[in-house]
PDB file of N, CA and C in Angstrom:
ATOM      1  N   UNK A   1     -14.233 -29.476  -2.199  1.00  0.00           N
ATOM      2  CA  UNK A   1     -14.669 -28.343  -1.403  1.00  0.00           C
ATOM      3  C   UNK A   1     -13.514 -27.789  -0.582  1.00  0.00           C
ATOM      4  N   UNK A   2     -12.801 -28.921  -0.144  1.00  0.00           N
ATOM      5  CA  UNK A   2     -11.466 -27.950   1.154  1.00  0.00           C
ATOM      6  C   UNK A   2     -10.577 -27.396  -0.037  1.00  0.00           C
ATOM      7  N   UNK A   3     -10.378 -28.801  -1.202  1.00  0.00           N
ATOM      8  CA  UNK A   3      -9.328 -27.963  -1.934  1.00  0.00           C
ATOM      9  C   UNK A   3      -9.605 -26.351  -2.270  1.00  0.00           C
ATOM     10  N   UNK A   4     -10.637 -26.571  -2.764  1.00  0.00           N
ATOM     11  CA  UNK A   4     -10.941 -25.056  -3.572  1.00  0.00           C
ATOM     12  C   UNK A   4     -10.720 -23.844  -1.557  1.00  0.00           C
ATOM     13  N   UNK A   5     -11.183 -24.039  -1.024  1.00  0.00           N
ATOM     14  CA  UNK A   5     -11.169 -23.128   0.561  1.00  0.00           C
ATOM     15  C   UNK A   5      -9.436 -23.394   0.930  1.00  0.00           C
ATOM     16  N   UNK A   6      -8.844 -24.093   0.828  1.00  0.00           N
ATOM     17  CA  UNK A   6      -7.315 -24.019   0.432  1.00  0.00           C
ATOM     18  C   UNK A   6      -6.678 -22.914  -0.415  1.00  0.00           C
ATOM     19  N   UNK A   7      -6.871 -23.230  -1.299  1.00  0.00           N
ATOM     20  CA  UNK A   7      -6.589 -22.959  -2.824  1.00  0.00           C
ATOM     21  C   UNK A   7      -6.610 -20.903  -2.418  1.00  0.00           C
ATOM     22  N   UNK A   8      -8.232 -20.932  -1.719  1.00  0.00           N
ATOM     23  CA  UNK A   8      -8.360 -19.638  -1.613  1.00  0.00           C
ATOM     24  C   UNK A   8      -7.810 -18.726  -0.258  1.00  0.00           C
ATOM     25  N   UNK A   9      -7.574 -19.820   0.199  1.00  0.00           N
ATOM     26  CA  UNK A   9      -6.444 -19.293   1.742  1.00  0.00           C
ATOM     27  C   UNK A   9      -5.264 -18.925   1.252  1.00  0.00           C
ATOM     28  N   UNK A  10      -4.328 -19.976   0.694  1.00  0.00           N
ATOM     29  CA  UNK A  10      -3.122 -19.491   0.191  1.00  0.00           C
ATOM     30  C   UNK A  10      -2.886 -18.524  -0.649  1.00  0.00           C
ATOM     31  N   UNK A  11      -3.914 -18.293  -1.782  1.00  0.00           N
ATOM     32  CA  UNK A  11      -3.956 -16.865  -2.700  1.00  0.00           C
ATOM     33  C   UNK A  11      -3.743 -15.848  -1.636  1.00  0.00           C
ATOM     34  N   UNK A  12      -5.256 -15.468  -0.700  1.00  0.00           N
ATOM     35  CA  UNK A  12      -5.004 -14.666   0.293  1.00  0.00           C
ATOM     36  C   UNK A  12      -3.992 -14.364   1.102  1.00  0.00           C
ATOM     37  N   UNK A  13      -3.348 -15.571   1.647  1.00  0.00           N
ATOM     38  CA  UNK A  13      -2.008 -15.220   2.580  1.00  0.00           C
ATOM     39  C   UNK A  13      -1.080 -14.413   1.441  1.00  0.00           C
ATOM     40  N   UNK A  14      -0.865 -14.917   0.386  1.00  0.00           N
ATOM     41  CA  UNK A  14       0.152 -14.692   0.530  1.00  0.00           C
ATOM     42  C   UNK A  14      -0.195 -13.085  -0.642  1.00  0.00           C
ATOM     43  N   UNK A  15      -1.560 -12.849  -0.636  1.00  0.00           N
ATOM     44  CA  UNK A  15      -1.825 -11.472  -0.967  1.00  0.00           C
ATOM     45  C   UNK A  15      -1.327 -10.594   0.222  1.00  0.00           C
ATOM     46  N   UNK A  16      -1.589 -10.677   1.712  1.00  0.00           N
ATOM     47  CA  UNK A  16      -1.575 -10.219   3.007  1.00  0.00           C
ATOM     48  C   UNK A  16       0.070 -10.164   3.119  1.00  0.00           C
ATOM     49  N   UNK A  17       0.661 -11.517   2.534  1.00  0.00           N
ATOM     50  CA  UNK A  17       2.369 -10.783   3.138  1.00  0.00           C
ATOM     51  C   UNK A  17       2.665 -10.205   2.279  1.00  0.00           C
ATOM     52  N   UNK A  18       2.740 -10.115   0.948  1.00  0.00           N
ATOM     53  CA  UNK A  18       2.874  -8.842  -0.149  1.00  0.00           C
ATOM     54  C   UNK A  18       2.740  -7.628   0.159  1.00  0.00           C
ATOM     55  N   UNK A  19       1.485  -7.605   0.898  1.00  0.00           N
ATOM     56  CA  UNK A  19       1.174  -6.083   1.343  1.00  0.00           C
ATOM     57  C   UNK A  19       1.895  -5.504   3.358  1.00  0.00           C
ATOM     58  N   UNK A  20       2.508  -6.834   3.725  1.00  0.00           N
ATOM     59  CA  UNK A  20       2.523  -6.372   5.015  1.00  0.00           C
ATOM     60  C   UNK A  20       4.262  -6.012   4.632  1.00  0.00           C
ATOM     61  N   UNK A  21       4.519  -6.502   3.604  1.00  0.00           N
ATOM     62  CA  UNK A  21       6.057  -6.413   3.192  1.00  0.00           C
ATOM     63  C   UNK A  21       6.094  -4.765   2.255  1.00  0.00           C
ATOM     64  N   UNK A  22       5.800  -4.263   1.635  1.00  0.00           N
ATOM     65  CA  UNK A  22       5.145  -3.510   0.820  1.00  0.00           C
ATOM     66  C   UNK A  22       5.285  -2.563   1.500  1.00  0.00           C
ATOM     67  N   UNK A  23       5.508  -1.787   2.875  1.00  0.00           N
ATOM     68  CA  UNK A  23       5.202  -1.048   3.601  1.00  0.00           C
ATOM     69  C   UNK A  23       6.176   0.368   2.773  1.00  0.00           C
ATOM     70  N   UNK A  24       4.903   1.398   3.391  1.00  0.00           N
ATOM     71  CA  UNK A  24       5.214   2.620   2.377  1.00  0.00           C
ATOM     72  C   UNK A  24       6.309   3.706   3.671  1.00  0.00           C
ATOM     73  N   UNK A  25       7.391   4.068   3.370  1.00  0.00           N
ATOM     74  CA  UNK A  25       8.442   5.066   4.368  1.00  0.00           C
ATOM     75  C   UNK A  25       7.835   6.440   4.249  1.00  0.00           C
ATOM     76  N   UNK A  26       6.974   6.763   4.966  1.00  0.00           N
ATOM     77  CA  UNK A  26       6.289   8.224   4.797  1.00  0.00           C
ATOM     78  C   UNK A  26       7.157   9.338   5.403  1.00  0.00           C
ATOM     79  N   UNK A  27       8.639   8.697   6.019  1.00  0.00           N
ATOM     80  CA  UNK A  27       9.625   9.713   6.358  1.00  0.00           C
ATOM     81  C   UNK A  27      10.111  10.413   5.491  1.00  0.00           C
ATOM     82  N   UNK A  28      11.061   9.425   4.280  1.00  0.00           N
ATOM     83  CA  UNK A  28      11.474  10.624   3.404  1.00  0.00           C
ATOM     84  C   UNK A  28      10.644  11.109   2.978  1.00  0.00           C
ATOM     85  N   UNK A  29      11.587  12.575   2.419  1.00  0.00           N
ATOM     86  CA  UNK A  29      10.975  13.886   1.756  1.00  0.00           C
ATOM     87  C   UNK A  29      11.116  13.276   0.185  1.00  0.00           C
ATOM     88  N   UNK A  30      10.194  14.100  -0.662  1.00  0.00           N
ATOM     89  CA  UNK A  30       9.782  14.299  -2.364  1.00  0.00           C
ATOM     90  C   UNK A  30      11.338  14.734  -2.806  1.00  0.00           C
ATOM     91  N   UNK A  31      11.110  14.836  -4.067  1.00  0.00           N
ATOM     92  CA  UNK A  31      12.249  15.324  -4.405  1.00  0.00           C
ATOM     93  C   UNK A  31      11.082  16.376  -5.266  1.00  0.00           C
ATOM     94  N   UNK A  32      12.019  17.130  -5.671  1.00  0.00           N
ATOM     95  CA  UNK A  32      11.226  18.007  -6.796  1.00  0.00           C
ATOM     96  C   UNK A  32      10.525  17.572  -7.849  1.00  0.00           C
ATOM     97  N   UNK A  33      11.264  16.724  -8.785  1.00  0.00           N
ATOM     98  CA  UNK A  33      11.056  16.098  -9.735  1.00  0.00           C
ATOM     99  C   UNK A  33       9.487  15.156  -9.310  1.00  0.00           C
ATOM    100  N   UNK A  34       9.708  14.736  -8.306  1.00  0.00           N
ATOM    101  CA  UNK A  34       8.096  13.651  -7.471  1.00  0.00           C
ATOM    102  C   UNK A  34       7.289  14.562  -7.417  1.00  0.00           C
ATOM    103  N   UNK A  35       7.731  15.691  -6.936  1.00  0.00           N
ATOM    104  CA  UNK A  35       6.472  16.558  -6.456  1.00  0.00           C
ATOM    105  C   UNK A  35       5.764  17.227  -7.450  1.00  0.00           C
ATOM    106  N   UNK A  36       6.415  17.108  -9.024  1.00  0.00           N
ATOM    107  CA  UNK A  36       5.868  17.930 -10.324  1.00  0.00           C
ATOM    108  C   UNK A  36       5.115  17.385 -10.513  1.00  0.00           C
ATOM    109  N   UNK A  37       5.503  15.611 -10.546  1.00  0.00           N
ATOM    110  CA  UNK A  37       4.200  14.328 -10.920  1.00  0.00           C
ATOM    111  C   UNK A  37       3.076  14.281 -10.646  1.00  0.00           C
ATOM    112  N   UNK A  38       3.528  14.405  -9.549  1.00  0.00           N
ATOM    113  CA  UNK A  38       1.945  14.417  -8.258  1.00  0.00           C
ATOM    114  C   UNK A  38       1.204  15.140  -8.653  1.00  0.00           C
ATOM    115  N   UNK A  39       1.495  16.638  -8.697  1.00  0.00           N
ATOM    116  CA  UNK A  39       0.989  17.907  -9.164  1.00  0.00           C
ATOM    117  C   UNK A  39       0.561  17.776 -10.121  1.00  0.00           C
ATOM    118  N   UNK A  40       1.167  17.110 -11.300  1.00  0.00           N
ATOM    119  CA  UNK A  40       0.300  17.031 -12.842  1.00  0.00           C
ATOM    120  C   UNK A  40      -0.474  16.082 -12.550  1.00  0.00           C
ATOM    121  N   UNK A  41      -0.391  14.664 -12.159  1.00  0.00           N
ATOM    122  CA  UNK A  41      -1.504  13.876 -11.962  1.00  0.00           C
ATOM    123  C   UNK A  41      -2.884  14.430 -10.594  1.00  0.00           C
ATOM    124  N   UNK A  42      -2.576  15.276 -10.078  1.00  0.00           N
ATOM    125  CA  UNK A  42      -3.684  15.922  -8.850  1.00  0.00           C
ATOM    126  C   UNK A  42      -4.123  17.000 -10.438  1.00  0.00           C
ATOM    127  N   UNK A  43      -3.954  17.485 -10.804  1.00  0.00           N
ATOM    128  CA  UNK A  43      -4.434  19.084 -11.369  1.00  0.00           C
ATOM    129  C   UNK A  43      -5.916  18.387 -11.975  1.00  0.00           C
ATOM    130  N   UNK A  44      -6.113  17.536 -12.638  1.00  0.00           N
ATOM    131  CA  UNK A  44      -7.572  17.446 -12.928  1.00  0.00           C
ATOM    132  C   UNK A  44      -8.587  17.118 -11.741  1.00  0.00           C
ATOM    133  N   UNK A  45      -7.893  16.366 -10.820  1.00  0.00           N
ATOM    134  CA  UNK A  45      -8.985  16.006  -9.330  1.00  0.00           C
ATOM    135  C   UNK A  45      -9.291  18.058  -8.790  1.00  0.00           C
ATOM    136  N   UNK A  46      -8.104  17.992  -9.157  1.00  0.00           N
ATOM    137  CA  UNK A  46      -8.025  19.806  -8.156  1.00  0.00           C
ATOM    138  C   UNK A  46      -8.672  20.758  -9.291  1.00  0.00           C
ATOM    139  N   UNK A  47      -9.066  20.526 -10.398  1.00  0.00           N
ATOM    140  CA  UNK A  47     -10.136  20.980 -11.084  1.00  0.00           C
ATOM    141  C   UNK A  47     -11.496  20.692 -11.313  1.00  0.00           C
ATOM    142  N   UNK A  48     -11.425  19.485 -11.137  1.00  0.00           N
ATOM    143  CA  UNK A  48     -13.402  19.105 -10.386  1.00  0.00           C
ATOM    144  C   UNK A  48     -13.484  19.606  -9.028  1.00  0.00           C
ATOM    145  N   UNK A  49     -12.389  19.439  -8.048  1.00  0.00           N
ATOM    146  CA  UNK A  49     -12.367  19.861  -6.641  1.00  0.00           C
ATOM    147  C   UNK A  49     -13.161  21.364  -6.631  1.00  0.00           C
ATOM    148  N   UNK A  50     -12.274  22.416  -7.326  1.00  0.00           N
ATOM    149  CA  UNK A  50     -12.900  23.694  -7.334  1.00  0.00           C
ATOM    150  C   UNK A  50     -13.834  24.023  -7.968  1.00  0.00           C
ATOM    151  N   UNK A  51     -14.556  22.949  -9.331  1.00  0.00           N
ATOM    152  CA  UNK A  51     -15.798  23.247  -9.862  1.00  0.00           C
ATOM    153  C   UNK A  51     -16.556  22.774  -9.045  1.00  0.00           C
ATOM    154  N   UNK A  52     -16.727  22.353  -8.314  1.00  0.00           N
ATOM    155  CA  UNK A  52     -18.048  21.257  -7.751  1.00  0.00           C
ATOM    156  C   UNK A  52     -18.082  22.640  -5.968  1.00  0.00           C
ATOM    157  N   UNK A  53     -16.483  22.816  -6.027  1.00  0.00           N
ATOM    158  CA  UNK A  53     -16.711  23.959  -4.291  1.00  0.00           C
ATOM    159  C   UNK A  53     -17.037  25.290  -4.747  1.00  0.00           C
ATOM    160  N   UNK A  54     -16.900  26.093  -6.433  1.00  0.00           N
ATOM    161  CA  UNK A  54     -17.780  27.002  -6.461  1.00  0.00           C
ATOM    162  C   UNK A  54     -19.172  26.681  -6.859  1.00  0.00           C
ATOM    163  N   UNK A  55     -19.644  25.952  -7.188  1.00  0.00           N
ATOM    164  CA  UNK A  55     -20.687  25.559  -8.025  1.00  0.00           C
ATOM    165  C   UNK A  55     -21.717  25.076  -6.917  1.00  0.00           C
ATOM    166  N   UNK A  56     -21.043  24.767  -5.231  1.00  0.00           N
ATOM    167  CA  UNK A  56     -21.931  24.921  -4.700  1.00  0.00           C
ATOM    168  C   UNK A  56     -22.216  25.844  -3.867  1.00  0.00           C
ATOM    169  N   UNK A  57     -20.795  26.912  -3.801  1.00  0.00           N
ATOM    170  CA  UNK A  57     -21.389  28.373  -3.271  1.00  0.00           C
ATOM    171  C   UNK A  57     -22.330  29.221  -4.088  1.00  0.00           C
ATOM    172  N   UNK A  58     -22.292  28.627  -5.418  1.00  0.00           N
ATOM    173  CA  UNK A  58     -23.481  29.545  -6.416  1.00  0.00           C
ATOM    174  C   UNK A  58     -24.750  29.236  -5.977  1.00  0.00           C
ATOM    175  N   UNK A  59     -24.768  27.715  -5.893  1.00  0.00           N
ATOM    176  CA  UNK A  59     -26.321  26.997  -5.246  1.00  0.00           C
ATOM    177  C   UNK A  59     -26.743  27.698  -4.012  1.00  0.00           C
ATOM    178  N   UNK A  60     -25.778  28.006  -3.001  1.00  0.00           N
ATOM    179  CA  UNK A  60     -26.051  28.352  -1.473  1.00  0.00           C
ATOM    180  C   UNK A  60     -26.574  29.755  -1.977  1.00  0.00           C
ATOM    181  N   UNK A  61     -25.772  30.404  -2.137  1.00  0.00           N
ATOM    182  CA  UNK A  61     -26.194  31.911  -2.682  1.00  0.00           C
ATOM    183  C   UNK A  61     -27.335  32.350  -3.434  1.00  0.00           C
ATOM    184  N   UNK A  62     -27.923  31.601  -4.626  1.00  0.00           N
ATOM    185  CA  UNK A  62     -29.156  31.569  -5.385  1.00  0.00           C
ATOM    186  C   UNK A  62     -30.126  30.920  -4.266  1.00  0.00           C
ATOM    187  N   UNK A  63     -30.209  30.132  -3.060  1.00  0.00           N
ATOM    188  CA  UNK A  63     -30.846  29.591  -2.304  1.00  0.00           C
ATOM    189  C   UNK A  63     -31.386  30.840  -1.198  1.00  0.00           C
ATOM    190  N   UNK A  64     -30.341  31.142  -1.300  1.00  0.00           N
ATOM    191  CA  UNK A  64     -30.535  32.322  -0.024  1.00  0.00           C
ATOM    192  C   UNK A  64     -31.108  34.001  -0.485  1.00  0.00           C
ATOM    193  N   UNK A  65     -30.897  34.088  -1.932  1.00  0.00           N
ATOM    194  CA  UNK A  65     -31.142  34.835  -2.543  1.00  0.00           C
ATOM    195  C   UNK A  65     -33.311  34.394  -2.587  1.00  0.00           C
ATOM    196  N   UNK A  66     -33.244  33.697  -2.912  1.00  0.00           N
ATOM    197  CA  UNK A  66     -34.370  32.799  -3.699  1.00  0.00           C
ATOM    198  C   UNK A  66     -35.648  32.962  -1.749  1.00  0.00           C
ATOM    199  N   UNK A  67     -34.651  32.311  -0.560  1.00  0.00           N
ATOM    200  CA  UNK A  67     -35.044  32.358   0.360  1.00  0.00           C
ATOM    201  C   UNK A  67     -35.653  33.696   0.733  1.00  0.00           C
ATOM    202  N   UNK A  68     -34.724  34.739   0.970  1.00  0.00           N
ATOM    203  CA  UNK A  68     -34.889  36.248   0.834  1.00  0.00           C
ATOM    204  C   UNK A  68     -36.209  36.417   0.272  1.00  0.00           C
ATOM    205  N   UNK A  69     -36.247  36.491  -1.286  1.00  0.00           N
ATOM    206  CA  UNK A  69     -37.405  37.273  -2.097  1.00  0.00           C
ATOM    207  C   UNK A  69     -38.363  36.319  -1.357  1.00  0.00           C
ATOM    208  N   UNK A  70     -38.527  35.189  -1.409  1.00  0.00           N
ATOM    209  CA  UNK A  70     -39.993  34.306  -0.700  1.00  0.00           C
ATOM    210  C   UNK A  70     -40.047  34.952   0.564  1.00  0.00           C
ATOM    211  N   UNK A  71     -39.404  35.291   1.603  1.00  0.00           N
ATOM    212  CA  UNK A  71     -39.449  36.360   2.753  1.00  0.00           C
ATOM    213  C   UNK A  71     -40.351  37.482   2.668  1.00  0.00           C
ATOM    214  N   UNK A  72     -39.577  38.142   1.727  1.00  0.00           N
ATOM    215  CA  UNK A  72     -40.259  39.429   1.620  1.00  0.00           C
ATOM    216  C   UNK A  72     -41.691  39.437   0.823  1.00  0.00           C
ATOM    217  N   UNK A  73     -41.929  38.610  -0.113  1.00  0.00           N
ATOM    218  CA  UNK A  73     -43.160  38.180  -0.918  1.00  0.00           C
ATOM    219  C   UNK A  73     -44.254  37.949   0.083  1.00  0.00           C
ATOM    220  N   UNK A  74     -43.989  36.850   0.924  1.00  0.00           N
ATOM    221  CA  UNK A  74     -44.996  36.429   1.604  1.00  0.00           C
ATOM    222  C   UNK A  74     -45.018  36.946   3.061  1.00  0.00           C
ATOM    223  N   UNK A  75     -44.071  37.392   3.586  1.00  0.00           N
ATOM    224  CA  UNK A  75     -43.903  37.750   4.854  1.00  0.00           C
ATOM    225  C   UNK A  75     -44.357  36.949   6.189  1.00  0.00           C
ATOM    226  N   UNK A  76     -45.649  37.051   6.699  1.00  0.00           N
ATOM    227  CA  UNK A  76     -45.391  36.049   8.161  1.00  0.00           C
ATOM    228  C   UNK A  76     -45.766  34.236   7.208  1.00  0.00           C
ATOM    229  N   UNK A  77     -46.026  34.430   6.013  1.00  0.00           N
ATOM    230  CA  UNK A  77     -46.087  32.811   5.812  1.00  0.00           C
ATOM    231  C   UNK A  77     -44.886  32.046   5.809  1.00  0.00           C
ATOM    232  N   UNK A  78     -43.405  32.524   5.376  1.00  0.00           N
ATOM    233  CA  UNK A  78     -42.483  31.996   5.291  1.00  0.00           C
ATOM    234  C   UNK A  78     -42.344  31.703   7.065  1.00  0.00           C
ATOM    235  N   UNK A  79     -42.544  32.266   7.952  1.00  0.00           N
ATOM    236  CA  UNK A  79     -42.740  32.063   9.082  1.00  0.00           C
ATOM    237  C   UNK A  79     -43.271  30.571   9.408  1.00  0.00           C
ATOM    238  N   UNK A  80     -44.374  30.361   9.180  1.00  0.00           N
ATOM    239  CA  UNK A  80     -45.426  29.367   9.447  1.00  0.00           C
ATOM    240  C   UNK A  80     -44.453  27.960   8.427  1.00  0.00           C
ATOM    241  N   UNK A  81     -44.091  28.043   7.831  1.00  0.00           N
ATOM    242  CA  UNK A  81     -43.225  26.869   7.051  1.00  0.00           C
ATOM    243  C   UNK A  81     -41.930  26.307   7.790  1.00  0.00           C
ATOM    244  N   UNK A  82     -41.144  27.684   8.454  1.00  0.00           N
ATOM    245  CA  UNK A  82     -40.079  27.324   9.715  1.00  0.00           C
ATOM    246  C   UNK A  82     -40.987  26.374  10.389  1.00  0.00           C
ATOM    247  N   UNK A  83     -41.694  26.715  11.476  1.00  0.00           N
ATOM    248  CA  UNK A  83     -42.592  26.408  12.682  1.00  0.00           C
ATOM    249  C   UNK A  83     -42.750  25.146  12.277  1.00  0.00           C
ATOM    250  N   UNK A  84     -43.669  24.258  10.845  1.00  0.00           N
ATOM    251  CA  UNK A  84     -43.785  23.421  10.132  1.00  0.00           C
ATOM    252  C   UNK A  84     -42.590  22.158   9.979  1.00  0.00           C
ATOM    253  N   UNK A  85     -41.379  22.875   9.877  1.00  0.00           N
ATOM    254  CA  UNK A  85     -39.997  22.086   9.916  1.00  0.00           C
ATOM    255  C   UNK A  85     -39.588  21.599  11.055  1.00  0.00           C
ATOM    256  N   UNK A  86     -40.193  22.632  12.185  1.00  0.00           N
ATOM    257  CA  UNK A  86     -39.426  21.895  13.405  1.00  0.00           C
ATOM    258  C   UNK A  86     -40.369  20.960  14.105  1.00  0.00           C
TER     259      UNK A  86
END
């Protein structure tokens, strides 16, 4: 039992100084060449990024659109459903 709680201390430590040694210099600057990488490996995140941020101004807009006509359809009932929410 200690061996194995040993066994799993020392893995850990010496996972913890790996990483306390590891430390990243966020001073220097990219070079060009870094900054193309980045850019090709970001371009698919930064293409779900902008499908998913228009795709939910279409939702807001068809919502509010959708909100509107139920407004004008029913008139003081859309009223009584606010009142209901709060």
């Amino acid at each position: 039992m200690w061996n194995k709680l040993l066994v799993i201390a020392l893995l850990m430590s010496i996972v913890f100084v790996q990483a306390a040694y590891a430390e990243l210099d966020f001073d220097t600057e990219l070079s060009s060449d870094e900054e193309a990488t980045i850019d090709e490996i970001l371009e698919p995140v930064m293409k779900v990024y902008r499908f998913i941020k228009y795709a939910a101004t279409v939702v807001g807009v068809l919502m509010l659109v959708l909100a509107e006509t139920m407004h004008k359809k029913n008139g003081q009932r859309i009223q009584q459903w606010v009142l209901l929410l709060d």
